[in-house]
N, C-alpha and C. Protein backbone atom coordinates (compact mmCIF):
# COMPACT_ATOMS: atom_id res chain seq x y z
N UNK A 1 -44.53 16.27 65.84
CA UNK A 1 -44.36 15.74 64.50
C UNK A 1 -43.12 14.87 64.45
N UNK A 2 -43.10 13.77 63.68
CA UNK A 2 -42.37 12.80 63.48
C UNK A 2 -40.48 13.40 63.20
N UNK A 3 -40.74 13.92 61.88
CA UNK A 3 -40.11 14.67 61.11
C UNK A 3 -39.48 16.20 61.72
N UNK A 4 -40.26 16.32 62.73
CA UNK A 4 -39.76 18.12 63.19
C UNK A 4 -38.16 17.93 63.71
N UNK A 5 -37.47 19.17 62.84
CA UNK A 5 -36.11 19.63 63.25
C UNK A 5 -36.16 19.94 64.73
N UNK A 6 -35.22 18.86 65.45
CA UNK A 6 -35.40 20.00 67.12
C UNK A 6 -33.85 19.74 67.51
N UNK A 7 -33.58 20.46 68.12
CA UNK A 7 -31.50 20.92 68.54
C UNK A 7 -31.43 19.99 69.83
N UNK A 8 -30.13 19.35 69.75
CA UNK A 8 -30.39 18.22 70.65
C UNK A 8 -28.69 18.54 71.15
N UNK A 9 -28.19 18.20 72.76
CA UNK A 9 -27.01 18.09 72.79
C UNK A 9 -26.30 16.48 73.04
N UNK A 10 -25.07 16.45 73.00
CA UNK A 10 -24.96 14.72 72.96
C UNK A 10 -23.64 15.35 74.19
N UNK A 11 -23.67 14.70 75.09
CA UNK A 11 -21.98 14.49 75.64
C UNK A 11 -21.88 13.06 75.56
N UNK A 12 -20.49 13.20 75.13
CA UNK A 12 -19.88 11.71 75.43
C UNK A 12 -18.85 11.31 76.03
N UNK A 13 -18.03 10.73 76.56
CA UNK A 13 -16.94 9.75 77.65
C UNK A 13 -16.47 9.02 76.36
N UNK A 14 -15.00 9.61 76.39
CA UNK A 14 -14.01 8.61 75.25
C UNK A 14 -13.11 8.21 76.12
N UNK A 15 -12.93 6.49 75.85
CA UNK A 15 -11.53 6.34 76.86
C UNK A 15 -10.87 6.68 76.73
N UNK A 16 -9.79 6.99 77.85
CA UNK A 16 -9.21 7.93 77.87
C UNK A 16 -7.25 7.06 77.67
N UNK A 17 -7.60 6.03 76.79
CA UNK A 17 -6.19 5.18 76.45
C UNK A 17 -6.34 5.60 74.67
N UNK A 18 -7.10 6.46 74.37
CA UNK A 18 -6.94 6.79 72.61
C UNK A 18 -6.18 7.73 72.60
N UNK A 19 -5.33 7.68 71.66
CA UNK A 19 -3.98 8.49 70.95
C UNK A 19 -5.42 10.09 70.77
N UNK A 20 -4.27 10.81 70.34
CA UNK A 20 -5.21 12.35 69.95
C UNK A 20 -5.68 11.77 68.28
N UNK A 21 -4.91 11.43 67.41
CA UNK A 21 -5.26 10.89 66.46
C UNK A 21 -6.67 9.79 66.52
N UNK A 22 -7.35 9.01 67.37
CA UNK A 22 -8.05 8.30 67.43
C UNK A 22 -9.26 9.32 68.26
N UNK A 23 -8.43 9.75 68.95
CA UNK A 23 -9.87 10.87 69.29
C UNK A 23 -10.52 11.67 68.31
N UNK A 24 -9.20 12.18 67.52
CA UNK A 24 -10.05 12.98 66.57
C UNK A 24 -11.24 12.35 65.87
N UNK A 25 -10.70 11.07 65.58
CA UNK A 25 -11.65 10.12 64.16
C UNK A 25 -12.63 9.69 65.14
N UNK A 26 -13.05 9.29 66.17
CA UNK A 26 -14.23 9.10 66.97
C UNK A 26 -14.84 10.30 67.05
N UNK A 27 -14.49 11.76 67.22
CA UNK A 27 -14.91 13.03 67.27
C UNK A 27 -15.94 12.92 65.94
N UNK A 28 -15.01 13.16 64.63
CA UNK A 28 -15.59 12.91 63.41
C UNK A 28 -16.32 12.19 63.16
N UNK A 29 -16.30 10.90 63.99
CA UNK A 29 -17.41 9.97 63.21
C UNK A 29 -19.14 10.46 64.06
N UNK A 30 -18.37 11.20 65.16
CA UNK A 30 -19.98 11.41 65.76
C UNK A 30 -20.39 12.61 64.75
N UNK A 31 -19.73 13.18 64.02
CA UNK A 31 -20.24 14.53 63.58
C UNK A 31 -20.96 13.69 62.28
N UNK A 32 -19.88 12.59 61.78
CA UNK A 32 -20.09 12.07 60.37
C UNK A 32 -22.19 11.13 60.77
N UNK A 33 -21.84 10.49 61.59
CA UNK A 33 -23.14 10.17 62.22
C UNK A 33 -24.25 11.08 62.08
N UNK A 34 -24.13 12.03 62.55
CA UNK A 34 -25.43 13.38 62.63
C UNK A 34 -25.71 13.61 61.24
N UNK A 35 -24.60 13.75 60.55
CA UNK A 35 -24.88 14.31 59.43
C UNK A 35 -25.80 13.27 58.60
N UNK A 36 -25.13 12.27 58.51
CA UNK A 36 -25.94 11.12 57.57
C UNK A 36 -27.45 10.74 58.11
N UNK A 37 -27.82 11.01 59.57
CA UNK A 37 -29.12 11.16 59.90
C UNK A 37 -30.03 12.15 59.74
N UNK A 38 -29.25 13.26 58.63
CA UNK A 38 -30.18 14.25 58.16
C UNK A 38 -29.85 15.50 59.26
N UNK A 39 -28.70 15.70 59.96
CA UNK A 39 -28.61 16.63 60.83
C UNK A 39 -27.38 17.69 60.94
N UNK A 40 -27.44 18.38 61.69
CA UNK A 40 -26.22 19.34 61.29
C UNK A 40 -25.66 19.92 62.72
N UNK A 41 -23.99 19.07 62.75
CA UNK A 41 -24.12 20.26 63.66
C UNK A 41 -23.48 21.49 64.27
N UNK A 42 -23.83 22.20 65.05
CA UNK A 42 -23.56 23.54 65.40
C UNK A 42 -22.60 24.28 66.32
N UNK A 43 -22.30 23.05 67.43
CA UNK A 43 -21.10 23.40 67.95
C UNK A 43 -20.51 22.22 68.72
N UNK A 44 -19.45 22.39 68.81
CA UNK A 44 -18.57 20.50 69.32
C UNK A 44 -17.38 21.60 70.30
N UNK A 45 -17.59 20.82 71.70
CA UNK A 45 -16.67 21.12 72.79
C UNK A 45 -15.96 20.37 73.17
N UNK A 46 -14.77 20.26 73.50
CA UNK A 46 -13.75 19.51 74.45
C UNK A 46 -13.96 19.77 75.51
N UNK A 47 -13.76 19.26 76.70
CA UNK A 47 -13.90 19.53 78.04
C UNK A 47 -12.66 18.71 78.27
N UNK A 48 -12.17 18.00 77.77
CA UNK A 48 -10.79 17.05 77.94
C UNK A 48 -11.18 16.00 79.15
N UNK A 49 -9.75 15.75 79.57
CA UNK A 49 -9.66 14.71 80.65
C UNK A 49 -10.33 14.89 81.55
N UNK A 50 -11.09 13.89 82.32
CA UNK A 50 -11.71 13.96 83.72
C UNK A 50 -11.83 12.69 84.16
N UNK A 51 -11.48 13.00 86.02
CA UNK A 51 -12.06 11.62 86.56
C UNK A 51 -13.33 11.52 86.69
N UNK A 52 -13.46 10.34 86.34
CA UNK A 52 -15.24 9.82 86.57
C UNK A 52 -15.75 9.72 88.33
N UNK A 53 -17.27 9.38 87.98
CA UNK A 53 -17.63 9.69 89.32
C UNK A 53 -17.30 7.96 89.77
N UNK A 54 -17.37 6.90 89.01
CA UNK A 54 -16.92 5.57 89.05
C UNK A 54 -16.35 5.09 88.16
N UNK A 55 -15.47 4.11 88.05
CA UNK A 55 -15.21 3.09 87.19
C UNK A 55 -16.25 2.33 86.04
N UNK A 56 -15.62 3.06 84.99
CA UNK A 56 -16.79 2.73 83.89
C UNK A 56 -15.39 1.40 83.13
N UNK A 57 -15.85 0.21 82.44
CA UNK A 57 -15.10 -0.87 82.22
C UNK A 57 -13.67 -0.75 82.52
N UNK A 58 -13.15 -0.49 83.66
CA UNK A 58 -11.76 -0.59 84.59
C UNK A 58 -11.15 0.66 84.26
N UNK A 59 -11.78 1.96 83.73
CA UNK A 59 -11.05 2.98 83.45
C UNK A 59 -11.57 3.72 84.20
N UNK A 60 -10.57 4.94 84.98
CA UNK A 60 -10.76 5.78 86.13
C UNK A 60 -11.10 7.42 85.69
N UNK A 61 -10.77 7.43 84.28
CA UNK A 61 -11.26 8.91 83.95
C UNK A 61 -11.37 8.71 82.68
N UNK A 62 -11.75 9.90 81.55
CA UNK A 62 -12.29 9.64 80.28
C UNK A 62 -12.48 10.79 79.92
N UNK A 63 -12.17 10.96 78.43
CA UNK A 63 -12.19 12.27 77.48
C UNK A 63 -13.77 12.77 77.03
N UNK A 64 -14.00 13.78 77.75
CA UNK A 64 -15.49 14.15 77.55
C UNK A 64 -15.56 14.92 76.54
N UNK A 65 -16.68 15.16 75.54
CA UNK A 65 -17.01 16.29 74.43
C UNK A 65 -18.30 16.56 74.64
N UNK A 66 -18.81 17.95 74.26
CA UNK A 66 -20.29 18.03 74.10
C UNK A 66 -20.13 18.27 72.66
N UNK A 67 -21.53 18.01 72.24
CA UNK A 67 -21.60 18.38 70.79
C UNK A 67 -23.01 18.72 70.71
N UNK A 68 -23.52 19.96 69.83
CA UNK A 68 -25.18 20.91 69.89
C UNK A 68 -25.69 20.45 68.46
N UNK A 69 -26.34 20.39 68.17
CA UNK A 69 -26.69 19.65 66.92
C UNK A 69 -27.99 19.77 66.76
N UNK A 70 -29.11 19.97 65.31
CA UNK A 70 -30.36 19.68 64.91
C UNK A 70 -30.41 18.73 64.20
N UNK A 71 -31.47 17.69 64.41
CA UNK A 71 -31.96 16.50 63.86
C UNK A 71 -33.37 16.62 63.64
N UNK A 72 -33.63 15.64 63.11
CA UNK A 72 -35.13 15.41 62.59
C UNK A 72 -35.52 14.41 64.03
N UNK A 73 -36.87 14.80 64.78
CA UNK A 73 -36.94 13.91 66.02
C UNK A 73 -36.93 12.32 65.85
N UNK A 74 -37.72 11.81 64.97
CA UNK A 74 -37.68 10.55 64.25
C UNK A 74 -36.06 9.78 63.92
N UNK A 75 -35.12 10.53 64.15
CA UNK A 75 -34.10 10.49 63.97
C UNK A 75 -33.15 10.10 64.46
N UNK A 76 -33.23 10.52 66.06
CA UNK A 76 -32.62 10.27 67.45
C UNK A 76 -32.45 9.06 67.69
N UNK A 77 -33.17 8.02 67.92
CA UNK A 77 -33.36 6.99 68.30
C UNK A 77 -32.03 6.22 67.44
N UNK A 78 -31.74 6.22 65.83
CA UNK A 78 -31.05 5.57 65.19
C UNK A 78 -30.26 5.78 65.16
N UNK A 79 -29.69 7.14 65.66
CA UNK A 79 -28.24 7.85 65.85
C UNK A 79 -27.78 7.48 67.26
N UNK A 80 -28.39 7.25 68.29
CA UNK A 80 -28.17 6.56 69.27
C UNK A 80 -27.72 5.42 69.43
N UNK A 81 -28.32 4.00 68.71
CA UNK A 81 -27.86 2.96 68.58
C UNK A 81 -26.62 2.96 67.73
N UNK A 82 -26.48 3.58 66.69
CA UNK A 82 -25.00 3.51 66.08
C UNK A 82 -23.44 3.99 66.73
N UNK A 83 -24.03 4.70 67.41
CA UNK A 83 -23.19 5.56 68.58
C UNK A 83 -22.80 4.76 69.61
N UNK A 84 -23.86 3.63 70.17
CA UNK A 84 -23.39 2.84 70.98
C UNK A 84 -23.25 1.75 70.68
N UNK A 85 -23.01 1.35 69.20
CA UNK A 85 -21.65 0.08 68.39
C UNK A 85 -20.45 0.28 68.67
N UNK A 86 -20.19 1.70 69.17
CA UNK A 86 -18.48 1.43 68.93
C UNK A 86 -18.02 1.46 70.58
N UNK A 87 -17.27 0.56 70.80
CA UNK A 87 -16.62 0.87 72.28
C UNK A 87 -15.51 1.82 72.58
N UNK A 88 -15.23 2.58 71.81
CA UNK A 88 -14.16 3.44 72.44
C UNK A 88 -15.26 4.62 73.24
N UNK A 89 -16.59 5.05 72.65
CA UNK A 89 -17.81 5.71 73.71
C UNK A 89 -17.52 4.49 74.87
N UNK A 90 -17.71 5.17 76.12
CA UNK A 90 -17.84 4.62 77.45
C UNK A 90 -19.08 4.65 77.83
N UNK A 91 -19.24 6.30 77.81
CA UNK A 91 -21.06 6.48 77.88
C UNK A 91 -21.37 7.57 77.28
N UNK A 92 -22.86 7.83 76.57
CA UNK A 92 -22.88 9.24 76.07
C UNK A 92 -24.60 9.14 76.43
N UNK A 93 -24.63 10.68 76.29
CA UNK A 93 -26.34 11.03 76.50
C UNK A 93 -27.01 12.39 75.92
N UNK A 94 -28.22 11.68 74.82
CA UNK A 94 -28.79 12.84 74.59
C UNK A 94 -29.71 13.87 74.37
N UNK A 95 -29.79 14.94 74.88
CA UNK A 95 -31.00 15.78 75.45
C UNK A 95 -31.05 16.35 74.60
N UNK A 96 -32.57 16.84 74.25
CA UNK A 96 -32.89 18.06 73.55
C UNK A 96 -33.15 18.98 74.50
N UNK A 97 -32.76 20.16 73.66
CA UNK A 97 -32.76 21.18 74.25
C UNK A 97 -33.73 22.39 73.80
N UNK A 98 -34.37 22.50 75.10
CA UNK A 98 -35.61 23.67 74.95
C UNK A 98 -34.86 24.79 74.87
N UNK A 99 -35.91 25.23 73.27
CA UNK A 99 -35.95 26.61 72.54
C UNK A 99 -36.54 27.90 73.25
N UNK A 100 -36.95 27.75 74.61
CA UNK A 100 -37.55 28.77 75.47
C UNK A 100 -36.52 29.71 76.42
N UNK A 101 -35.92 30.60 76.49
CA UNK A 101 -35.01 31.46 77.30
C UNK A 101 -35.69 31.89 78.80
């Protein structure tokens, strides 16, 4: 179904030249994002600094987060493209995640 709620996770790569203050508000805007696509979400991780496996636009490591979240499936697609307007994301990716144990 177009419309069906399904729990999706997002990680993302923040460069890693943003103040903690600018991280936060990129943090927020991904949460502020979900939300305005009709979604909610459920848990947001730091994993902090890491080196990358390559050079993503001349930077050698980057501030990773996961974030767990439900959306409407119809949904995904538009929260994706807004996510990748802003360049302080390097790269992000996101999976849904099966409800089966």
């Amino acid at each position: 179904m177009a419309g069906e709620i399904r729990t999706y996770e997002v990680v993302y790569i923040l460069r890693p030249d943003l103040d903690e203050a600018q991280r936060r508000e990129k943090m927020a805007k991904v949460e502020t994002l979900i939300a305005q696509e009709g979604g909610q979400v459920q848990k947001t991780e730091e994993w902090g600094q890491r080196i990358l496996a390559y050079e993503i636009e001349h930077f050698r490591e980057g501030y990773y987060v996961l974030v767990t979240f439900t959306l409407p499936a119809d949904r995904v697609e538009s929260f994706q493209e807004r996510l990748g307007m802003d360049d302080a994301f390097l790269r992000y990716q996101v999976v849904r995640v099966d409800g089966k144990t």
